[in-house]
C-alpha atoms as a PDB file:
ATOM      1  CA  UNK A   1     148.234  47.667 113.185  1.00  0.00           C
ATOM      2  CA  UNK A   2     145.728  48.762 110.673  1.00  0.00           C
ATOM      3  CA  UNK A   3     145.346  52.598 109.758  1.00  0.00           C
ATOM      4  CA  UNK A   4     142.598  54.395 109.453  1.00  0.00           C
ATOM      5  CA  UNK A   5     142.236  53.611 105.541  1.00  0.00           C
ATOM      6  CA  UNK A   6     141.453  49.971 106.381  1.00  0.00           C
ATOM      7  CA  UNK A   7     139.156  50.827 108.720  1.00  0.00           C
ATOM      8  CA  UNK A   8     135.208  50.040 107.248  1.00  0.00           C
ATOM      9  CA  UNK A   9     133.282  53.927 106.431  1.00  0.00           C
ATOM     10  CA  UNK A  10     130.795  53.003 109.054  1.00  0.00           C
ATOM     11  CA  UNK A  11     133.528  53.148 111.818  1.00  0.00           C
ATOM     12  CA  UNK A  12     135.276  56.266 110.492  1.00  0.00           C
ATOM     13  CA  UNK A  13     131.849  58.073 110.277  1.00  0.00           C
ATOM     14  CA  UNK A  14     131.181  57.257 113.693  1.00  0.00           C
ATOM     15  CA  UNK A  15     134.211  58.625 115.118  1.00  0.00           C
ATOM     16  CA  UNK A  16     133.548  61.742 113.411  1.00  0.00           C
ATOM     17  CA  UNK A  17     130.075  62.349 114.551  1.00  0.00           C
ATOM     18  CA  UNK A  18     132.010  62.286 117.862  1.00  0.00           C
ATOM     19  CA  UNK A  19     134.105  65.275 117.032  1.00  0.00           C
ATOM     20  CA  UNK A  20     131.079  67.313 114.534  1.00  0.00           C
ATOM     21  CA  UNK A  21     127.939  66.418 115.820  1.00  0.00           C
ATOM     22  CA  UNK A  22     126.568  68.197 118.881  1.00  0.00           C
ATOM     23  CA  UNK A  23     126.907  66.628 122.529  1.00  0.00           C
ATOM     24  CA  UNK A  24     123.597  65.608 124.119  1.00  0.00           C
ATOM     25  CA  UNK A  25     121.718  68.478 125.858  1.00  0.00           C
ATOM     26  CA  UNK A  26     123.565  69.431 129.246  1.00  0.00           C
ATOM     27  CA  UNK A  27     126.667  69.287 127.620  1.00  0.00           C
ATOM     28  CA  UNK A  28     129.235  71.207 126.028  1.00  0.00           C
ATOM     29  CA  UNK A  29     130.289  70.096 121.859  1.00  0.00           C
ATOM     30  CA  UNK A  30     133.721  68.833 121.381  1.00  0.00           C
ATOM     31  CA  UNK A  31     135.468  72.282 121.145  1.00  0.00           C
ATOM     32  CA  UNK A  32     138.085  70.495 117.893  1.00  0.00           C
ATOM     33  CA  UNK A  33     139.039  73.307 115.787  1.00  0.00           C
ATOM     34  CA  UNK A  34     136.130  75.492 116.038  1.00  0.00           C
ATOM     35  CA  UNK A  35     136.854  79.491 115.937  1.00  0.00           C
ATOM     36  CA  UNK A  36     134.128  80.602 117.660  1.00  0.00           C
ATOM     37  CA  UNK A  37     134.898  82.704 120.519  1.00  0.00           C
ATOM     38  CA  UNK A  38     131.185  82.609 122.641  1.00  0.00           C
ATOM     39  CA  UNK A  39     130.171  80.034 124.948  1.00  0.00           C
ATOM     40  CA  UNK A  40     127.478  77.243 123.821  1.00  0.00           C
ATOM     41  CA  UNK A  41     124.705  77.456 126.248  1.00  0.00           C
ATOM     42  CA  UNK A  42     121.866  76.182 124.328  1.00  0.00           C
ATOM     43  CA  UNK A  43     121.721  72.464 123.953  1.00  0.00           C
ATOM     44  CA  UNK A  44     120.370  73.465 120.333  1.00  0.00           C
ATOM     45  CA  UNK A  45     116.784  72.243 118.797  1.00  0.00           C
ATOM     46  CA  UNK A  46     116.230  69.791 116.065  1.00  0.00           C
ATOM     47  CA  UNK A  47     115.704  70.778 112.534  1.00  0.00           C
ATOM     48  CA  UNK A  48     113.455  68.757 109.821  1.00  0.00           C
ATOM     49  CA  UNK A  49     116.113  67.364 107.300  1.00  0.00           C
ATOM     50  CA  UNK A  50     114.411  67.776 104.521  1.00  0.00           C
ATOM     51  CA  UNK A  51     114.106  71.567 105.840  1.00  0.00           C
ATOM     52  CA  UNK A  52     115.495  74.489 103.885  1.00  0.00           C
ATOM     53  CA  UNK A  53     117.626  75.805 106.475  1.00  0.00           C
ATOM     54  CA  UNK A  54     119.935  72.783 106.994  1.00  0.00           C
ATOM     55  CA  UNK A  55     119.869  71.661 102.966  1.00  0.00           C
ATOM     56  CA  UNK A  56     121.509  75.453 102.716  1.00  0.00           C
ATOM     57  CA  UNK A  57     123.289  75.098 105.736  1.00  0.00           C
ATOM     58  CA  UNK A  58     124.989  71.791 104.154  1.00  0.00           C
ATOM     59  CA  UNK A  59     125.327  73.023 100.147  1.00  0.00           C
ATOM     60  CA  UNK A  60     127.385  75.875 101.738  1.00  0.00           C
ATOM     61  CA  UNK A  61     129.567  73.129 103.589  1.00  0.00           C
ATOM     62  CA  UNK A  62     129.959  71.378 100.131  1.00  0.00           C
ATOM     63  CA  UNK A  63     130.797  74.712  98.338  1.00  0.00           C
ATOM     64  CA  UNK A  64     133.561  75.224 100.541  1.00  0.00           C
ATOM     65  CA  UNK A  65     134.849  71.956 100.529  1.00  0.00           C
ATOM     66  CA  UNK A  66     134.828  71.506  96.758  1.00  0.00           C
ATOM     67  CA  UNK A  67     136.428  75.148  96.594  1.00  0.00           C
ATOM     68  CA  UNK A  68     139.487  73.373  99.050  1.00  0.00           C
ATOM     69  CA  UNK A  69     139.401  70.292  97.358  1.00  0.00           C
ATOM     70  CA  UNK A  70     140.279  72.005  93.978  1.00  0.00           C
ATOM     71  CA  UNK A  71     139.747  69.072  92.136  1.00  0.00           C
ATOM     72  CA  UNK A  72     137.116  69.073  89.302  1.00  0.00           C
ATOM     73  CA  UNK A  73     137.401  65.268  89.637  1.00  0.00           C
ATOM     74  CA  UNK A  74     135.926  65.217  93.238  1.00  0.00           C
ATOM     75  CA  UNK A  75     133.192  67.681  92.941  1.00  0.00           C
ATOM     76  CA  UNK A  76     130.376  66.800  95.069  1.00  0.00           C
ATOM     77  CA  UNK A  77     126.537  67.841  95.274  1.00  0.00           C
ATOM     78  CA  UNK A  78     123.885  67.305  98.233  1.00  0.00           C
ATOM     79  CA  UNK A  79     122.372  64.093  98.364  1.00  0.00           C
ATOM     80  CA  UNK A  80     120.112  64.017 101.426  1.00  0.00           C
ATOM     81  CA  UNK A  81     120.396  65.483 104.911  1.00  0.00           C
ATOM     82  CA  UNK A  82     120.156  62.944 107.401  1.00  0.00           C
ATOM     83  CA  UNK A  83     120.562  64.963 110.576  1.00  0.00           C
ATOM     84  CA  UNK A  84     120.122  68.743 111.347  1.00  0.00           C
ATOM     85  CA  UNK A  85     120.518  70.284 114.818  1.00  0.00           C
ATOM     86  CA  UNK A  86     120.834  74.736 115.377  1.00  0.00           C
ATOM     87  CA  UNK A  87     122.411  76.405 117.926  1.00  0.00           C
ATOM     88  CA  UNK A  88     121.966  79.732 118.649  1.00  0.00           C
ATOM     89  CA  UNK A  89     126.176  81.274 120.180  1.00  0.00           C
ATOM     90  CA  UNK A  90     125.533  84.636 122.059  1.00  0.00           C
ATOM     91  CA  UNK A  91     127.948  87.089 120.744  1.00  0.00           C
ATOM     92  CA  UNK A  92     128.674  84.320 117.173  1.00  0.00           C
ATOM     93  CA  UNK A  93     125.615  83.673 115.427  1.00  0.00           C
ATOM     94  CA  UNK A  94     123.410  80.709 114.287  1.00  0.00           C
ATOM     95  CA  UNK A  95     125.559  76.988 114.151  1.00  0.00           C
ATOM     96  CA  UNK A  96     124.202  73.971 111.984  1.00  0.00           C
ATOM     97  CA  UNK A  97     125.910  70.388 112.953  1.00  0.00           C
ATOM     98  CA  UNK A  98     125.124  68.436 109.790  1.00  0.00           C
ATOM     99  CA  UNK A  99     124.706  64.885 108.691  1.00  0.00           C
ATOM    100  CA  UNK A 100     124.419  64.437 105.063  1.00  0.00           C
ATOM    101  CA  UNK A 101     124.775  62.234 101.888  1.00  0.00           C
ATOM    102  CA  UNK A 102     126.730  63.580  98.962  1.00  0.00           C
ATOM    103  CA  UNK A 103     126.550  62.389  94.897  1.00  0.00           C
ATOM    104  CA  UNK A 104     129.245  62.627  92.359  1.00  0.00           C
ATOM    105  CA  UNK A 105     128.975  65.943  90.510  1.00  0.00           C
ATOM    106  CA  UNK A 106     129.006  64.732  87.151  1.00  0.00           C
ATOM    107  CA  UNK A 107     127.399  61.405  87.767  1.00  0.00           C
ATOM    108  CA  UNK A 108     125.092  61.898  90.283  1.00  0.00           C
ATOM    109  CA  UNK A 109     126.236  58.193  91.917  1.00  0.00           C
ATOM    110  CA  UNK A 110     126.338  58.173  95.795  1.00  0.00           C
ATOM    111  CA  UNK A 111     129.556  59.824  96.283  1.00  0.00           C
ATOM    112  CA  UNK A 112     129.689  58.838 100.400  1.00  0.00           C
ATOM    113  CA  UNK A 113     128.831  61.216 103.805  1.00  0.00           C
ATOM    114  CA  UNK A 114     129.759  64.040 105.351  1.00  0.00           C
ATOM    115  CA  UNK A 115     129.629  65.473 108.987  1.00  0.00           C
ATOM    116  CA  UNK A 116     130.055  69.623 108.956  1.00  0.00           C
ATOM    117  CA  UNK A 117     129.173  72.348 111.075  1.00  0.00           C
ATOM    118  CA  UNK A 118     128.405  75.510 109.171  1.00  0.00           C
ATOM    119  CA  UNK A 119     128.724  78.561 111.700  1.00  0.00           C
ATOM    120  CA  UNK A 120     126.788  82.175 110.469  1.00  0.00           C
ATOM    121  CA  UNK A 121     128.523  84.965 112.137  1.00  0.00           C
ATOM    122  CA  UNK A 122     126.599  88.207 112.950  1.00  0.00           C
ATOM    123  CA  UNK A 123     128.782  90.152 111.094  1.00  0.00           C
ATOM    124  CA  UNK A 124     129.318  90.340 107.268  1.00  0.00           C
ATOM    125  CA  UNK A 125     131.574  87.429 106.419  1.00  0.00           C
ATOM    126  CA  UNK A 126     131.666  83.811 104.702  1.00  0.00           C
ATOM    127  CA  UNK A 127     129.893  80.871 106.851  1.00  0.00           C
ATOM    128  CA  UNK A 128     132.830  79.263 108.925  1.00  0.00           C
ATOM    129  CA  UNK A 129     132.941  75.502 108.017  1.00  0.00           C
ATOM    130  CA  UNK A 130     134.000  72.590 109.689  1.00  0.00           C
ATOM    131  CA  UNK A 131     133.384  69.841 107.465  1.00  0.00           C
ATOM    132  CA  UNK A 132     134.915  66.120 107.347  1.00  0.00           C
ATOM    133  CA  UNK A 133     133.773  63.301 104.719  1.00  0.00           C
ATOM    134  CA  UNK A 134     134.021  59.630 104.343  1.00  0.00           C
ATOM    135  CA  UNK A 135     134.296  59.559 100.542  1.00  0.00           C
ATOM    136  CA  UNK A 136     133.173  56.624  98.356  1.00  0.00           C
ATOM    137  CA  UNK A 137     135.649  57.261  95.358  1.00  0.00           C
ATOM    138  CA  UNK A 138     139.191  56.196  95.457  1.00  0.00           C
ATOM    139  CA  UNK A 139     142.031  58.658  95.711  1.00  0.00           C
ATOM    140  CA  UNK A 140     144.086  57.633  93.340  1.00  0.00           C
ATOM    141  CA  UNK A 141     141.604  57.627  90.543  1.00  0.00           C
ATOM    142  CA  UNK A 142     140.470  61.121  91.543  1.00  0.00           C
ATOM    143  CA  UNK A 143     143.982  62.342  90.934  1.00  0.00           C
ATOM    144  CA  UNK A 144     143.851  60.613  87.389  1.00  0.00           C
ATOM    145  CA  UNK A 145     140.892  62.066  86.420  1.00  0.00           C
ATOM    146  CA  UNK A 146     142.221  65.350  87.199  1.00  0.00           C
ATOM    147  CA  UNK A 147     145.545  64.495  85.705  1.00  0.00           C
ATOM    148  CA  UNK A 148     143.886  64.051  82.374  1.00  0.00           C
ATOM    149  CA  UNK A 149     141.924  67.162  82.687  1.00  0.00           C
ATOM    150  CA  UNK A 150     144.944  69.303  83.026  1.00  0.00           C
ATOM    151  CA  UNK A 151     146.780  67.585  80.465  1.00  0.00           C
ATOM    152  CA  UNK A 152     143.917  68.205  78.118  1.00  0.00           C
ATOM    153  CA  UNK A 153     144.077  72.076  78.983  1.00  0.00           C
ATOM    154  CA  UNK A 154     147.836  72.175  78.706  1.00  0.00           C
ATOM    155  CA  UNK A 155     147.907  71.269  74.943  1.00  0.00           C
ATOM    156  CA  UNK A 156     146.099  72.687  73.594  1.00  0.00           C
ATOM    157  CA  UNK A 157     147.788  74.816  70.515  1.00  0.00           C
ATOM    158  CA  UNK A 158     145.439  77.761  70.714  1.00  0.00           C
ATOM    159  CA  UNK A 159     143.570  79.403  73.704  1.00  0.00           C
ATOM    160  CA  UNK A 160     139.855  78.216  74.699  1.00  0.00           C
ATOM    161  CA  UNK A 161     136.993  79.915  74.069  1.00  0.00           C
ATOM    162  CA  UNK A 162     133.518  79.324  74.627  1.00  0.00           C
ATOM    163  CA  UNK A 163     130.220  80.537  75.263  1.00  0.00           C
ATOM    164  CA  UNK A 164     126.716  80.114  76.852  1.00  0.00           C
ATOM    165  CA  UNK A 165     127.760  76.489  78.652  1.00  0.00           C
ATOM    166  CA  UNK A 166     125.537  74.304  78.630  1.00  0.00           C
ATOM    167  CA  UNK A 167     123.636  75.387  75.890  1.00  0.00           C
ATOM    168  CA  UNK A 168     119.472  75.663  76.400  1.00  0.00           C
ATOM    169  CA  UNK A 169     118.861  72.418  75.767  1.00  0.00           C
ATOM    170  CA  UNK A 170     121.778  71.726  78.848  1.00  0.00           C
ATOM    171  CA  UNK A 171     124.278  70.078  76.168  1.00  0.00           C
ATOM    172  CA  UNK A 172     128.063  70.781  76.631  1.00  0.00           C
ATOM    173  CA  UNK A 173     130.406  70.147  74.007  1.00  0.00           C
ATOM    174  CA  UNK A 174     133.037  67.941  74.642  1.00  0.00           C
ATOM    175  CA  UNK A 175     136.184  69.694  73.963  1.00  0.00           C
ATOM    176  CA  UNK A 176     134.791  72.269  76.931  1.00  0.00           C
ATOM    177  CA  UNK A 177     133.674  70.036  79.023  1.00  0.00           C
ATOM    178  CA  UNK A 178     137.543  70.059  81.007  1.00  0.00           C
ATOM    179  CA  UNK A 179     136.949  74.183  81.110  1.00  0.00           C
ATOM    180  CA  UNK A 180     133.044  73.793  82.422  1.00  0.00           C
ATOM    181  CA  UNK A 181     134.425  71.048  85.228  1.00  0.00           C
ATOM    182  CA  UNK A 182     136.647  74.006  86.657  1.00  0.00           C
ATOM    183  CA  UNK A 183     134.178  76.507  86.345  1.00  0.00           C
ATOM    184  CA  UNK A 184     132.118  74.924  88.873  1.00  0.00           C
ATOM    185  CA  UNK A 185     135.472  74.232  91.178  1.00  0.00           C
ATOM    186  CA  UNK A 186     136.001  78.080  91.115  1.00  0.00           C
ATOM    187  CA  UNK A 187     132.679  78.765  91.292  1.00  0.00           C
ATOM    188  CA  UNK A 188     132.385  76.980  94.399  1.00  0.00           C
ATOM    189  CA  UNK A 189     134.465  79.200  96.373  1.00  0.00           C
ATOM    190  CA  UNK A 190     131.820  82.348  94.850  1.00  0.00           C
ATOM    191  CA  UNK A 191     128.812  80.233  96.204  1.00  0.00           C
ATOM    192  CA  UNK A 192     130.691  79.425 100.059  1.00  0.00           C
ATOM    193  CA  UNK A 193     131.526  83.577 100.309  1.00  0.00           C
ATOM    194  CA  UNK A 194     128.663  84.912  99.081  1.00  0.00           C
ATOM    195  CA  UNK A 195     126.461  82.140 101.197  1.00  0.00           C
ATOM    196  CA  UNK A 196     124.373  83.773 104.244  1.00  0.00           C
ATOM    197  CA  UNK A 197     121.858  81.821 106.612  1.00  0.00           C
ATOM    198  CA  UNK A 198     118.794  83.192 104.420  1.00  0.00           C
ATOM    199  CA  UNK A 199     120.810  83.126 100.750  1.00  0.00           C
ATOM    200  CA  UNK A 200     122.400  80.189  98.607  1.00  0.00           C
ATOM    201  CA  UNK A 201     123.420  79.697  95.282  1.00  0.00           C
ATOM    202  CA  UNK A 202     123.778  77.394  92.381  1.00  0.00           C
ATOM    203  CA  UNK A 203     125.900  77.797  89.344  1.00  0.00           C
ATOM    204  CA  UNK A 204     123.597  77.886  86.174  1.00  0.00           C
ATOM    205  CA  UNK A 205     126.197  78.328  82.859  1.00  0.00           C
ATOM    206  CA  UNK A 206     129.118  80.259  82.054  1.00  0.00           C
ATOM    207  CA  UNK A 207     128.126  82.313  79.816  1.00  0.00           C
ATOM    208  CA  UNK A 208     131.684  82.983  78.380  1.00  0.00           C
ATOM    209  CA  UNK A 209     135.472  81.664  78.731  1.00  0.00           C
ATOM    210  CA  UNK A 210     138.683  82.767  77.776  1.00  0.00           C
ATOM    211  CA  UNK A 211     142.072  80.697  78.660  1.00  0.00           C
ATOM    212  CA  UNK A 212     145.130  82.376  78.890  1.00  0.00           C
ATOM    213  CA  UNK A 213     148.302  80.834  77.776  1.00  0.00           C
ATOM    214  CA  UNK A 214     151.075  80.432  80.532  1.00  0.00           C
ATOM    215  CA  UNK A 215     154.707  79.863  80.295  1.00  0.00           C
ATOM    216  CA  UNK A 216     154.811  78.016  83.289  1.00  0.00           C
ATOM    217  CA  UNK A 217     152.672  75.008  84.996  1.00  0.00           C
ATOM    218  CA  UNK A 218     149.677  76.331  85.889  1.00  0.00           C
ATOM    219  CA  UNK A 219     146.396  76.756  83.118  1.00  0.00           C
ATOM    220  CA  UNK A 220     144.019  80.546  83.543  1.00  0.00           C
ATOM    221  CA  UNK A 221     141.149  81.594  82.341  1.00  0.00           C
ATOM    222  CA  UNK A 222     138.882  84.465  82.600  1.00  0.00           C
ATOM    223  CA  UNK A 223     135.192  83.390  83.368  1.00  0.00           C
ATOM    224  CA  UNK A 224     131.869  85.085  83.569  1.00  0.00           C
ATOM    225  CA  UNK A 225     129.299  82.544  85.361  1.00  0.00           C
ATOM    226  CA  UNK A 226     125.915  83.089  85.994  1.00  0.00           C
ATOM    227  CA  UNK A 227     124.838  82.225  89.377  1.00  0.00           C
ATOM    228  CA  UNK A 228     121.134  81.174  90.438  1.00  0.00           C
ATOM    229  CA  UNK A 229     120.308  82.912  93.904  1.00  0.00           C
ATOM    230  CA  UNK A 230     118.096  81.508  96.444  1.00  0.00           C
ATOM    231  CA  UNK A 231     115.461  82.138  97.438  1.00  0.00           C
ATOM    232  CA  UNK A 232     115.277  85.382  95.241  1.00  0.00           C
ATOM    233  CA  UNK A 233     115.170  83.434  91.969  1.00  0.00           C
ATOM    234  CA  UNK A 234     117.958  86.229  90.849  1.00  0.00           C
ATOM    235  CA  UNK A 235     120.436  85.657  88.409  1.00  0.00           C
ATOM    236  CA  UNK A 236     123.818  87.579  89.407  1.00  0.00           C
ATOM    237  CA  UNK A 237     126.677  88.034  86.909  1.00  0.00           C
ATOM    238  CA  UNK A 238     130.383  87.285  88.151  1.00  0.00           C
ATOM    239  CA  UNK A 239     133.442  87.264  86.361  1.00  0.00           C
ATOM    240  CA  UNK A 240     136.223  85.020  87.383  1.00  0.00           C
ATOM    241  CA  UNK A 241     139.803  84.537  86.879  1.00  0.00           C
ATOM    242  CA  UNK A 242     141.332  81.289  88.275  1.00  0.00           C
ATOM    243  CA  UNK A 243     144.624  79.844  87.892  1.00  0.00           C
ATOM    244  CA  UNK A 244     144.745  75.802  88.305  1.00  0.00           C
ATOM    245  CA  UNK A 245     147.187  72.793  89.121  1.00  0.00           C
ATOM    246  CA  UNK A 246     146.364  70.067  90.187  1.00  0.00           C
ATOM    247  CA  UNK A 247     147.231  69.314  93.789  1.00  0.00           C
ATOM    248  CA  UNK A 248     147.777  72.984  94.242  1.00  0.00           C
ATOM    249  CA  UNK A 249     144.720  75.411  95.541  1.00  0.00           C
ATOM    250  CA  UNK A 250     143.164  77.226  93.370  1.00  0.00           C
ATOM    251  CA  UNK A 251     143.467  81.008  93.086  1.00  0.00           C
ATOM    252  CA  UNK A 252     140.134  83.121  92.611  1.00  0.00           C
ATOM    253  CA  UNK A 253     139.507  86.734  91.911  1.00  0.00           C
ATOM    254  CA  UNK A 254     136.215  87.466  91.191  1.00  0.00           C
ATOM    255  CA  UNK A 255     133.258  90.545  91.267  1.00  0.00           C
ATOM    256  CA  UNK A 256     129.601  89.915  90.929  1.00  0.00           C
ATOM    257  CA  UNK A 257     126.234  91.686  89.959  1.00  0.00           C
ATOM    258  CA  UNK A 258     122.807  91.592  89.177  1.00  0.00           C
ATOM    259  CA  UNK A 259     122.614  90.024  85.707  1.00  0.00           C
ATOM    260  CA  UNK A 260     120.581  93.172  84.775  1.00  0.00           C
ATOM    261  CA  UNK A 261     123.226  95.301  85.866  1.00  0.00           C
ATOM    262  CA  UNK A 262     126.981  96.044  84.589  1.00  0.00           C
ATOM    263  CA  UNK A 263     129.642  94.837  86.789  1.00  0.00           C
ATOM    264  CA  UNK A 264     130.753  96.794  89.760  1.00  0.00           C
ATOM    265  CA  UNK A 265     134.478  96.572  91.007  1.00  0.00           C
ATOM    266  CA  UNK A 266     133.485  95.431  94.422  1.00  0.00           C
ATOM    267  CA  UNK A 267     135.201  91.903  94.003  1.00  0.00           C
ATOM    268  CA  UNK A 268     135.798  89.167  96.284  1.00  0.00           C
ATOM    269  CA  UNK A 269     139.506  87.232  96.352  1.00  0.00           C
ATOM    270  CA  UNK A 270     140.765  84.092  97.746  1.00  0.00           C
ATOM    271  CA  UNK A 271     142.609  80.734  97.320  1.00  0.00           C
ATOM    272  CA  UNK A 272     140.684  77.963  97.233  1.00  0.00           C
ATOM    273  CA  UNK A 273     138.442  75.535  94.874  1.00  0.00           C
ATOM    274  CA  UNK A 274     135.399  75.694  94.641  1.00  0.00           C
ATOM    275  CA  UNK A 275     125.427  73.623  90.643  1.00  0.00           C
ATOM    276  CA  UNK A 276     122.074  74.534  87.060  1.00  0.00           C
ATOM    277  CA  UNK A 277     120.332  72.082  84.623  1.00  0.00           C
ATOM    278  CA  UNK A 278     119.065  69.887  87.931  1.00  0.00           C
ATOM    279  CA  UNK A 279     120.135  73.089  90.397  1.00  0.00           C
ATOM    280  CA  UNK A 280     122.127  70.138  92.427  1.00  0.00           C
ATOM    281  CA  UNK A 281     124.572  69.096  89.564  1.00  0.00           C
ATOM    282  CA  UNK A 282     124.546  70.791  86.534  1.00  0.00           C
ATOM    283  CA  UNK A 283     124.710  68.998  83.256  1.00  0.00           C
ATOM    284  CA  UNK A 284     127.719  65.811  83.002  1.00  0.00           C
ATOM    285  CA  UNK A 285     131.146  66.820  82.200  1.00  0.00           C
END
């Protein structure tokens, strides 16, 4: 019997919009893994896709699954959002079931779709994500691409540094283009926990990097990344220290500010992985 794997993208999309997408009005969604504790009693309302609402709702979905993915190889951007729905959860907050196309990060070549639901709580906290995708690029050459990548960092004889990346005129040299690729993994997990239903972000440059050398397996560095905030047009200032192997998550410590301001301590921390000269992608690595 065939697996899944064999199975066409059409079909396995389908039988996810079963699980993500909202049930038709009268009904109750598929519970599946979602945390939220309240009831669903409105059969939600329609959004425009091409509104701002759902393309936020769905970059947040991508920044946390890029920050899980942890691979700088499968970074993904927003292509176009197909469907939109919002449900309003008494006692939860706002809920956006997604249908969207994604592009290749670095390429910008249709990188296959995603179904997600990005939940808003009330409170203070990251969006909670539920997000499954049917990608286009093969596995195997993913981990590759990442192999070579880390094997790049790895020997190098002295630490890398480098600033203001891309340059003004968006050009990245080559020997930091493996260091910008896992800025914008890291920075991915910045953009999902700093994400609210009226905020998003998009990583413009890092404006510095530092590695630290490691006796053991995994590569660090110490980033400061300048994030683009939406819809405020503010620049905010975070620095960054991640720790990277591939197939392994990635660790993030980070605290953010106002570009125009110095740093505060008030940091955010997590294990994950985590867009710029187009806002969507930023220049090829």
């Amino acid at each position: 019997m065939r697996g899944l794997s064999a199975l066409p993208p059409a079909f396995l999309l389908l039988r996810l919009s079963a699980l993500l997408l909202p049930a038709a009005a009268g009904r109750e969604p598929s519970p599946g893994r979602e945390p939220s504790p309240g009831r669903e009693l409105s059969p939600g309302r329609e959004l425009s896709p091409g509104s701002r609402l759902a393309a936020a709702a769905a970059r947040a979905a991508l920044h946390y699954r890029n920050s899980r993915a942890a691979s700088p190889a499968a970074l993904q951007a927003l292509g176009q959002v197909r469907k939109a729905t919002l449900k309003s959860i008494p006692g939860s907050g706002h809920k956006y079931y997604l249908q969207f196309t994604t592009e290749d990060y670095k390429t910008g070549e249709n990188a296959g779709s995603c179904l997600a639901t990005v939940l808003y709580p009330k409170k203070k906290s990251p969006p909670v994500v539920t997000i499954k995708c049917v990608p286009a690029k093969d596995q195997k050459e993913i981990q590759e691409e990442d192999n070579r990548i880390y094997q790049i960092i790895r020997h190098q004889t002295k630490p890398i540094q480098g600033n203001y990346i891309p340059d003004s005129y968006g050009i990245i040299n080559p020997a930091l283009e493996p260091v910008w690729a896992l800025a914008v993994v890291g920075s991915s997990y910045i953009m999902w926990e700093k994400s609210t239903e009226n905020v998003g972000y998009f990583m413009a440059q890092v404006k510095s990097v530092q590695q630290w050398m490691r006796k053991d397996d995994f590569v660090e560095f110490d980033y400061t990344v300048l994030l683009h905030e939406l819809p405020t047009q503010e620049i905010i200032s975070c620095h960054m220290r991640l720790t990277w192997r591939p197939s392994h998550p990635l660790k993030v410590k980070y605290f953010c500010a106002p570009e125009s301001e110095e740093l505060d301590d008030g940091s955010g921390m997590g294990s994950g992985s985590a867009a710029g000269i187009s806002q969507e992608r930023g220049a090829n690595f």
